[in-house]
PDB file of N, CA and C in Angstrom:
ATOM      1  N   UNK A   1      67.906  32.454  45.283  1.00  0.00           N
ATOM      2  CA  UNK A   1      66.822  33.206  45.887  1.00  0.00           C
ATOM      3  C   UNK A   1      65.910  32.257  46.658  1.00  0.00           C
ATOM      4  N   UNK A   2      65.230  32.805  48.195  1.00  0.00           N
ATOM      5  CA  UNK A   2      64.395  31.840  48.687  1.00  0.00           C
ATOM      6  C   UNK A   2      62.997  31.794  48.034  1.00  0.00           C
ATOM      7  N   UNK A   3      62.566  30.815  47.713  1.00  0.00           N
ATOM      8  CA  UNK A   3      60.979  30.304  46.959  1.00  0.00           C
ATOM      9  C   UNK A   3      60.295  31.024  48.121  1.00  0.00           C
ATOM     10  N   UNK A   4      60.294  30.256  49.381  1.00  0.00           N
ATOM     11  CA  UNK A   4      59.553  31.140  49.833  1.00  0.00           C
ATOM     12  C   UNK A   4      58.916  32.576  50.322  1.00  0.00           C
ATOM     13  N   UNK A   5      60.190  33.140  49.933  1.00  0.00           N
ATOM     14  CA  UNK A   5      60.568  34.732  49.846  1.00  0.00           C
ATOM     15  C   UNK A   5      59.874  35.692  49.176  1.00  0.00           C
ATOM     16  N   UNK A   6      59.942  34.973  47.852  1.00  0.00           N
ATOM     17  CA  UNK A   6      59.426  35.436  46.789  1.00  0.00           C
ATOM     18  C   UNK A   6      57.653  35.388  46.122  1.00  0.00           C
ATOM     19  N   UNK A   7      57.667  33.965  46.933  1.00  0.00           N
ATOM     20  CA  UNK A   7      56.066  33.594  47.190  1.00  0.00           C
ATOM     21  C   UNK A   7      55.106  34.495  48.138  1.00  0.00           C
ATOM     22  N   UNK A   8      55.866  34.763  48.911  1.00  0.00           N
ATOM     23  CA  UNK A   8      55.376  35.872  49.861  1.00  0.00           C
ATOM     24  C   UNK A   8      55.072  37.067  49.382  1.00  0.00           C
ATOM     25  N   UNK A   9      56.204  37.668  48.644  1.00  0.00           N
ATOM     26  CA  UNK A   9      56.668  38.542  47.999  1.00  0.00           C
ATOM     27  C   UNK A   9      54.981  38.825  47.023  1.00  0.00           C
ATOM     28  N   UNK A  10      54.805  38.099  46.340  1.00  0.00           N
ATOM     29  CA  UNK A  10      53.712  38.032  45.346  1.00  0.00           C
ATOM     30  C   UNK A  10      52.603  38.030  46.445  1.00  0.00           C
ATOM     31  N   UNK A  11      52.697  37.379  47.090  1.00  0.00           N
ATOM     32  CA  UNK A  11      50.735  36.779  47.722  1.00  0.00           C
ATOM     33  C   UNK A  11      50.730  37.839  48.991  1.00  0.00           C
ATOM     34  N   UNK A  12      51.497  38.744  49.400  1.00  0.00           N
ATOM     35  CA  UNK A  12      51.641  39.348  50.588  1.00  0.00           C
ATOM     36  C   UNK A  12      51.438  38.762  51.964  1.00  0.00           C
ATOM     37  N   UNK A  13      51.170  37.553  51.887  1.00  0.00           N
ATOM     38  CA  UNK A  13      50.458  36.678  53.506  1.00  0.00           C
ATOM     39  C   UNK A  13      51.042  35.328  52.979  1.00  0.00           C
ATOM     40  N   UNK A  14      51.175  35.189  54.432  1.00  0.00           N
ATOM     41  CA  UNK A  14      51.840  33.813  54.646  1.00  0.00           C
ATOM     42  C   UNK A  14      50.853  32.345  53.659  1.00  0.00           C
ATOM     43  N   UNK A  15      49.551  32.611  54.283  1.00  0.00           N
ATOM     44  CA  UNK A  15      48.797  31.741  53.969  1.00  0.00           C
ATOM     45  C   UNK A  15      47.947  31.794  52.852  1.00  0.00           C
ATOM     46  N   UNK A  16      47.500  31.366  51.434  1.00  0.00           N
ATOM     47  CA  UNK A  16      46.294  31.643  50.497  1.00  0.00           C
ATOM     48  C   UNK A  16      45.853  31.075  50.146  1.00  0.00           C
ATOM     49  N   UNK A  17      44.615  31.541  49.883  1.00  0.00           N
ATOM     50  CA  UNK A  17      43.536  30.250  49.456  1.00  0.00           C
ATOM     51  C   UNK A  17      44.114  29.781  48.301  1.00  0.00           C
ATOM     52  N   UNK A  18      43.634  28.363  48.199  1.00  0.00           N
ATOM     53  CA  UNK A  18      43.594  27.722  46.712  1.00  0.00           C
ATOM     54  C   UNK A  18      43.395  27.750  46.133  1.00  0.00           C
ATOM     55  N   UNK A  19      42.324  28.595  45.920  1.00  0.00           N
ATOM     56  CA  UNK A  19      42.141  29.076  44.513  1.00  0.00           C
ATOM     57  C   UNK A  19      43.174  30.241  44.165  1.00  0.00           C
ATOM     58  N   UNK A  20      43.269  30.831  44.821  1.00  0.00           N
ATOM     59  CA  UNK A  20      44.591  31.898  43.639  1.00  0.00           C
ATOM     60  C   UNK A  20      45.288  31.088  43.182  1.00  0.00           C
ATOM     61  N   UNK A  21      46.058  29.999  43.775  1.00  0.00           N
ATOM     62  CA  UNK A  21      47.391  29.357  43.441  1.00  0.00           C
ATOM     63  C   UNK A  21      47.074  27.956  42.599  1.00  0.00           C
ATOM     64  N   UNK A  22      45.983  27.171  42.444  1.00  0.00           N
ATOM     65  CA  UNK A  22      45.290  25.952  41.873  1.00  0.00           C
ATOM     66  C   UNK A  22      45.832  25.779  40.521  1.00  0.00           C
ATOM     67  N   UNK A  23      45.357  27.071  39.700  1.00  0.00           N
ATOM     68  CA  UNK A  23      45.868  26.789  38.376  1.00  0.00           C
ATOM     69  C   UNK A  23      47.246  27.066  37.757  1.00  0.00           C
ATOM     70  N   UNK A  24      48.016  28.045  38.096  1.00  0.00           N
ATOM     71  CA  UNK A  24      49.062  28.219  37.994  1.00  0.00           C
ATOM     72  C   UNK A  24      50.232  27.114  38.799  1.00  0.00           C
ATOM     73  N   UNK A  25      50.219  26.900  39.650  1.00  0.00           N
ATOM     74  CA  UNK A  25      51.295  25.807  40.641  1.00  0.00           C
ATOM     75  C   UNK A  25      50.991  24.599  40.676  1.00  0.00           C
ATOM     76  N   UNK A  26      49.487  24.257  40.208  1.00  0.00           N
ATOM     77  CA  UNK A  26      48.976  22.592  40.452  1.00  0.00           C
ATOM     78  C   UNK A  26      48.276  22.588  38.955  1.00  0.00           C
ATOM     79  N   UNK A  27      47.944  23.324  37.893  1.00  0.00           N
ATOM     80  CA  UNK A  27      46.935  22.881  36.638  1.00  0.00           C
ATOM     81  C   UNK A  27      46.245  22.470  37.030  1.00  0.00           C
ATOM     82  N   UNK A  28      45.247  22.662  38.186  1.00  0.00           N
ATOM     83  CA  UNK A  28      43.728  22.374  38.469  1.00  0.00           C
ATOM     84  C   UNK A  28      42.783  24.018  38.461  1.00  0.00           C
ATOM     85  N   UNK A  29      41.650  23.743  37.488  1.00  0.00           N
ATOM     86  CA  UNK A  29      40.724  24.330  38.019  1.00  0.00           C
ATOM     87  C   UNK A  29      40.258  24.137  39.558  1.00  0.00           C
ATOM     88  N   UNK A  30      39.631  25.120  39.908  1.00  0.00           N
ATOM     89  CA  UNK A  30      39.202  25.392  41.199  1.00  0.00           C
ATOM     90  C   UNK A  30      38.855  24.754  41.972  1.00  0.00           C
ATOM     91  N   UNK A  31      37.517  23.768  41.399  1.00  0.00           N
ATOM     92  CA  UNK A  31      36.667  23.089  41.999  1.00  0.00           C
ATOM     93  C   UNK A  31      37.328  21.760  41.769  1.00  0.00           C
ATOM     94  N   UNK A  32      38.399  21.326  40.975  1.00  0.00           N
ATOM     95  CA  UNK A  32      38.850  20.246  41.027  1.00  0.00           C
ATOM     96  C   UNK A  32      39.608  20.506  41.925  1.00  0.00           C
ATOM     97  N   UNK A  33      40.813  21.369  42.165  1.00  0.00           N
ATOM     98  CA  UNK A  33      41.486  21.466  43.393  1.00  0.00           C
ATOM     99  C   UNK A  33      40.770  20.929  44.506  1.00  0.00           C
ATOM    100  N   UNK A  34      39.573  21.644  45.093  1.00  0.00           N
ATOM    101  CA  UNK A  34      38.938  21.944  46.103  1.00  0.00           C
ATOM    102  C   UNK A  34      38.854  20.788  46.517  1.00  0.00           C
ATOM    103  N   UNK A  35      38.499  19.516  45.527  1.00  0.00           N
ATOM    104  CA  UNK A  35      38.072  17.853  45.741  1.00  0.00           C
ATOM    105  C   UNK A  35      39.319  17.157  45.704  1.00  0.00           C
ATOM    106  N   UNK A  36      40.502  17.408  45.628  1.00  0.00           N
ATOM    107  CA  UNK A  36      41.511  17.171  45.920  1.00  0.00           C
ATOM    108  C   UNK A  36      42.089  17.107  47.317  1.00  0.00           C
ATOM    109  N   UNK A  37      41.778  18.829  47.724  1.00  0.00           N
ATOM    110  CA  UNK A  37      42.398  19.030  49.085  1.00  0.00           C
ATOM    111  C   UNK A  37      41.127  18.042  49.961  1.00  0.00           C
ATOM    112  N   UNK A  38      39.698  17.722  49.220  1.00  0.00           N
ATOM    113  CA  UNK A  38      39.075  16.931  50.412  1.00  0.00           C
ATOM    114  C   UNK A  38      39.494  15.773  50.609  1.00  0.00           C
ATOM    115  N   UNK A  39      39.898  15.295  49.363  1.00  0.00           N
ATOM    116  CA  UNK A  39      40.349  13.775  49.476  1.00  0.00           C
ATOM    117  C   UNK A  39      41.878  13.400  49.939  1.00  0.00           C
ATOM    118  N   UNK A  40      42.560  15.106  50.138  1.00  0.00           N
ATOM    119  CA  UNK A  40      43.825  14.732  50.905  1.00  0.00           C
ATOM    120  C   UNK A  40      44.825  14.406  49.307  1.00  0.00           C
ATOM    121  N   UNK A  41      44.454  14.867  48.049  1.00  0.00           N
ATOM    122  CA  UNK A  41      45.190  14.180  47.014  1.00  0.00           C
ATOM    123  C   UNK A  41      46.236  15.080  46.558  1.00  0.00           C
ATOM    124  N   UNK A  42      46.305  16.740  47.074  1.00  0.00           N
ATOM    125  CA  UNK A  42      47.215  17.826  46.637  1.00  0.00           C
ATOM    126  C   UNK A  42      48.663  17.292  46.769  1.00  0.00           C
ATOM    127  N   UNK A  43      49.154  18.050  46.476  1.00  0.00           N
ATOM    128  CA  UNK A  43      51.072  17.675  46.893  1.00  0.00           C
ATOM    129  C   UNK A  43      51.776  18.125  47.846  1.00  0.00           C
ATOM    130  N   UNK A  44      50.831  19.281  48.305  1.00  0.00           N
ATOM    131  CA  UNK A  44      50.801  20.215  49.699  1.00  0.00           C
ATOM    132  C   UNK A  44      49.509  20.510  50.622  1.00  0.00           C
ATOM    133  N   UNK A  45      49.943  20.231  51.796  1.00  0.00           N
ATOM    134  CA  UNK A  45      48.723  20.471  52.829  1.00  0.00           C
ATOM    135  C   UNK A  45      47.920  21.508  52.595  1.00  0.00           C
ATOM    136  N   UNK A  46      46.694  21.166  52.785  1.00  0.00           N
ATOM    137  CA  UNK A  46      45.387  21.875  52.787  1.00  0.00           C
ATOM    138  C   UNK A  46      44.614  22.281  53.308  1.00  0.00           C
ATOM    139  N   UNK A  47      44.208  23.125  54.304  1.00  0.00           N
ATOM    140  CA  UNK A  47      43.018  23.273  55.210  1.00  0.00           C
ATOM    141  C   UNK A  47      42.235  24.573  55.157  1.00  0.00           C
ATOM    142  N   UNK A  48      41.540  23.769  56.165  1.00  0.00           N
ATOM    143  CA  UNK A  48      40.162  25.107  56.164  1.00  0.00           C
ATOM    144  C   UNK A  48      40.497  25.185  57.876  1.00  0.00           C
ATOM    145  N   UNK A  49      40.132  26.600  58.113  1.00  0.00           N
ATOM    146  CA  UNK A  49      40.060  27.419  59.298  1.00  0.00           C
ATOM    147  C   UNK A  49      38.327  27.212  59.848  1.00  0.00           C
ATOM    148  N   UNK A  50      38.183  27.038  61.098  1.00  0.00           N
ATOM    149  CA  UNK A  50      36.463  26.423  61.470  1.00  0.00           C
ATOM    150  C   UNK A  50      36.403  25.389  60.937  1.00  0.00           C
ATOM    151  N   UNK A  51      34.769  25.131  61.327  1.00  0.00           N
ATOM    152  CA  UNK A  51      34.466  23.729  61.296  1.00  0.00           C
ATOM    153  C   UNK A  51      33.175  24.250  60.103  1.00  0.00           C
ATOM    154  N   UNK A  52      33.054  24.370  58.930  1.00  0.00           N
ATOM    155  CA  UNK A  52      32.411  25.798  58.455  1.00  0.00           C
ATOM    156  C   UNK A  52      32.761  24.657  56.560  1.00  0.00           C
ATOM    157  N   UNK A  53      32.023  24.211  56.375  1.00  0.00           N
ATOM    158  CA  UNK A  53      32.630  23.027  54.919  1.00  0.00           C
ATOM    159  C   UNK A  53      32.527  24.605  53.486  1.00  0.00           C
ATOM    160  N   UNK A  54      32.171  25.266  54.346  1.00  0.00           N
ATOM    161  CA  UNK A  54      31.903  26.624  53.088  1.00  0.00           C
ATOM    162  C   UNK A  54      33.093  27.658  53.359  1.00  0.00           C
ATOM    163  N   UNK A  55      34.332  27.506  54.276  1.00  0.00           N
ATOM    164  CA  UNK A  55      35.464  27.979  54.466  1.00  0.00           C
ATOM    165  C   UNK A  55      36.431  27.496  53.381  1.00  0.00           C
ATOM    166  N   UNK A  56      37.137  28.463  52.501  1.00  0.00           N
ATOM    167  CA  UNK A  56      37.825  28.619  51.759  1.00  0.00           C
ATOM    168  C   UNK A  56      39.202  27.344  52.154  1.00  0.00           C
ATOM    169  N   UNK A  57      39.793  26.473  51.169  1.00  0.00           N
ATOM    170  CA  UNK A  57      40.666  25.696  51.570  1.00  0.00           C
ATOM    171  C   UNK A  57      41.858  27.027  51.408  1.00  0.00           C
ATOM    172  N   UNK A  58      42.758  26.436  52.288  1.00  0.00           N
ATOM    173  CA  UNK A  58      44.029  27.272  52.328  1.00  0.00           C
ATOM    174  C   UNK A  58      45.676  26.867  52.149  1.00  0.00           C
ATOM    175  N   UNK A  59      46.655  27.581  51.713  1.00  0.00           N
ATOM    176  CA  UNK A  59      47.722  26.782  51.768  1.00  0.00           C
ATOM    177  C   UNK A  59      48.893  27.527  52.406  1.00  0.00           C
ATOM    178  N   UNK A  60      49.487  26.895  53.022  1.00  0.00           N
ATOM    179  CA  UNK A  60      50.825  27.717  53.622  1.00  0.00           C
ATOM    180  C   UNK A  60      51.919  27.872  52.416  1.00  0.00           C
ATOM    181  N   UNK A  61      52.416  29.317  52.678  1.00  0.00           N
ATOM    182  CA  UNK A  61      53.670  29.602  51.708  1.00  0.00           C
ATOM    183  C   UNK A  61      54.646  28.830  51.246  1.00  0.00           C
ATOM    184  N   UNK A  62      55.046  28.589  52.924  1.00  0.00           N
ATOM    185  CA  UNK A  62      56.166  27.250  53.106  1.00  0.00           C
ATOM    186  C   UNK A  62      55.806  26.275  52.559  1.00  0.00           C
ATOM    187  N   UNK A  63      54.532  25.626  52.620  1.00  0.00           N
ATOM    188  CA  UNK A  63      54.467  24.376  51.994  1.00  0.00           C
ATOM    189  C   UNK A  63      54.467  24.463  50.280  1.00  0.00           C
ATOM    190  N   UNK A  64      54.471  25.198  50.218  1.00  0.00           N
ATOM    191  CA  UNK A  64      53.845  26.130  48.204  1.00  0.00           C
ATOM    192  C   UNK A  64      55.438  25.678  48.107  1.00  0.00           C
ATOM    193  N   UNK A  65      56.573  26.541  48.476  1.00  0.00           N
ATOM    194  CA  UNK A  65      57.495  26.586  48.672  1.00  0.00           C
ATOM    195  C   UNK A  65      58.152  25.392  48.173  1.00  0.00           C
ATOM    196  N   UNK A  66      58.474  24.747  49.417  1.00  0.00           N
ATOM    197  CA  UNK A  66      58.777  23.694  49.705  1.00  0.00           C
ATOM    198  C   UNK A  66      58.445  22.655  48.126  1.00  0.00           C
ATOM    199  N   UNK A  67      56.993  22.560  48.253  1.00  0.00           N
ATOM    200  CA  UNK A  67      56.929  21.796  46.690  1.00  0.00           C
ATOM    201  C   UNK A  67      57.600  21.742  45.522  1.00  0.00           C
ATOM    202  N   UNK A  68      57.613  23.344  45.159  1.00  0.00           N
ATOM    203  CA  UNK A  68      58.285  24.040  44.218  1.00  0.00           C
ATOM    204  C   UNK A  68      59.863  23.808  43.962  1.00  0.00           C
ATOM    205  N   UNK A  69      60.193  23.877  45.669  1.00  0.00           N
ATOM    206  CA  UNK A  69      61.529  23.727  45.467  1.00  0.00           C
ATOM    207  C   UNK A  69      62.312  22.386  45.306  1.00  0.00           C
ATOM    208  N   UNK A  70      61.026  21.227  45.734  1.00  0.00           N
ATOM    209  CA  UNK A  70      61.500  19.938  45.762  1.00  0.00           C
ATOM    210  C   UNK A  70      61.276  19.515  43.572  1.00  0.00           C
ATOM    211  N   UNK A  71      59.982  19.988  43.022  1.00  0.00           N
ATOM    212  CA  UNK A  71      59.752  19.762  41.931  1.00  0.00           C
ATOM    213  C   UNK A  71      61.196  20.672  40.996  1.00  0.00           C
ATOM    214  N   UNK A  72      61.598  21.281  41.347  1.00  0.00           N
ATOM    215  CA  UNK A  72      62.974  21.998  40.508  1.00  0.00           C
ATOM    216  C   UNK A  72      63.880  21.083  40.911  1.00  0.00           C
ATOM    217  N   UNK A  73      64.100  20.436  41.659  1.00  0.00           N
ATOM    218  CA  UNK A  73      65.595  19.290  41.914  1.00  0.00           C
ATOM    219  C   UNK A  73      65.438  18.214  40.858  1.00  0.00           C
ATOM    220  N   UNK A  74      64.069  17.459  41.142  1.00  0.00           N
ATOM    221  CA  UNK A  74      63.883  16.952  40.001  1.00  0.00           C
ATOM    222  C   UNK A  74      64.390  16.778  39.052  1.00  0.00           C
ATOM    223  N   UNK A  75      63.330  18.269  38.421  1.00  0.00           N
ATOM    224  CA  UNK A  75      63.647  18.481  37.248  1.00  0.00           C
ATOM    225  C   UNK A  75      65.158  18.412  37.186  1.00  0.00           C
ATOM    226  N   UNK A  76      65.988  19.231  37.725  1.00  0.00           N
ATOM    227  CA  UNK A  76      67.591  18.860  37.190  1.00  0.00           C
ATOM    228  C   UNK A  76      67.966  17.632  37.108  1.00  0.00           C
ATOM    229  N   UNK A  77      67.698  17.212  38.406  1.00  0.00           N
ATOM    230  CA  UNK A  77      67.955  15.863  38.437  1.00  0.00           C
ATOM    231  C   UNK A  77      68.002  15.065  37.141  1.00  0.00           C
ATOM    232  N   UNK A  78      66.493  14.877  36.512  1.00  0.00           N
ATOM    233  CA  UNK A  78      66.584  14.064  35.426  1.00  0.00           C
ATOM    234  C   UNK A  78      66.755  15.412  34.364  1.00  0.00           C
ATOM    235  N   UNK A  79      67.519  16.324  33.452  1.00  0.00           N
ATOM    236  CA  UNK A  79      67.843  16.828  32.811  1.00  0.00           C
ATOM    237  C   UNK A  79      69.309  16.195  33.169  1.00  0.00           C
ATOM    238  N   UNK A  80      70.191  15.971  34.421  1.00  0.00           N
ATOM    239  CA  UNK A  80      71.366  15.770  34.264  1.00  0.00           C
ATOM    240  C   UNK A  80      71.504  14.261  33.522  1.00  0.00           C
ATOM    241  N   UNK A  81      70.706  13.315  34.245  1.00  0.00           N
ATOM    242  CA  UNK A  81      70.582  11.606  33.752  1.00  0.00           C
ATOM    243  C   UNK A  81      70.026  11.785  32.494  1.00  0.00           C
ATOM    244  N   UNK A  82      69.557  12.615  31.607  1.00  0.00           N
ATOM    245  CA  UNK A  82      69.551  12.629  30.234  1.00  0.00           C
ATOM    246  C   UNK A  82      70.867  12.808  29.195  1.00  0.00           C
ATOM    247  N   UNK A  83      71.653  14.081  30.699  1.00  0.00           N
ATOM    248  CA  UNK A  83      72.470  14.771  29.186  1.00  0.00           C
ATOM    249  C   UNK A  83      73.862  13.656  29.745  1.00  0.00           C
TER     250      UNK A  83
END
């Protein structure tokens, strides 16, 4: 199944703020996220729309995606070099 398909599927829009997705996909509260995406420290790109520092950070599907799907190889990865 495509990650990003399904991500969509749930969030209905391409793009969502960080806070819906912070604690569930990254284990950050909100406001720690938020100082993350300023310092550029997330695992996926971050932005704000305007020039507006009180604009919601945002994340693309694809990039949600993309993470997700790179953090599941991984994981097999080292589940296979274990067993």
């Amino acid at each position: 199944m495509n990650t990003a398909f399904l991500l969509m599927a749930q969030f209905n829009k391409a793009i969502v703020p960080l806070d819906e997705i912070c604690k569930t996909y990254f284990g950050l509260e909100s406001r720690t996220a938020q100082n993350y995406a300023k310092a550029g420290r997330l695992p996926v790109a971050a932005f704000r729309t305007g020039s507006s520092n009180k604009a919601p950070w945002l994340v693309n599907i694809t990039d949600l995606a993309e993470y997700l799907d790179k953090q599941r190889d991984a994981a097999k990865q080292d589940q296979i070099n274990v067993a």
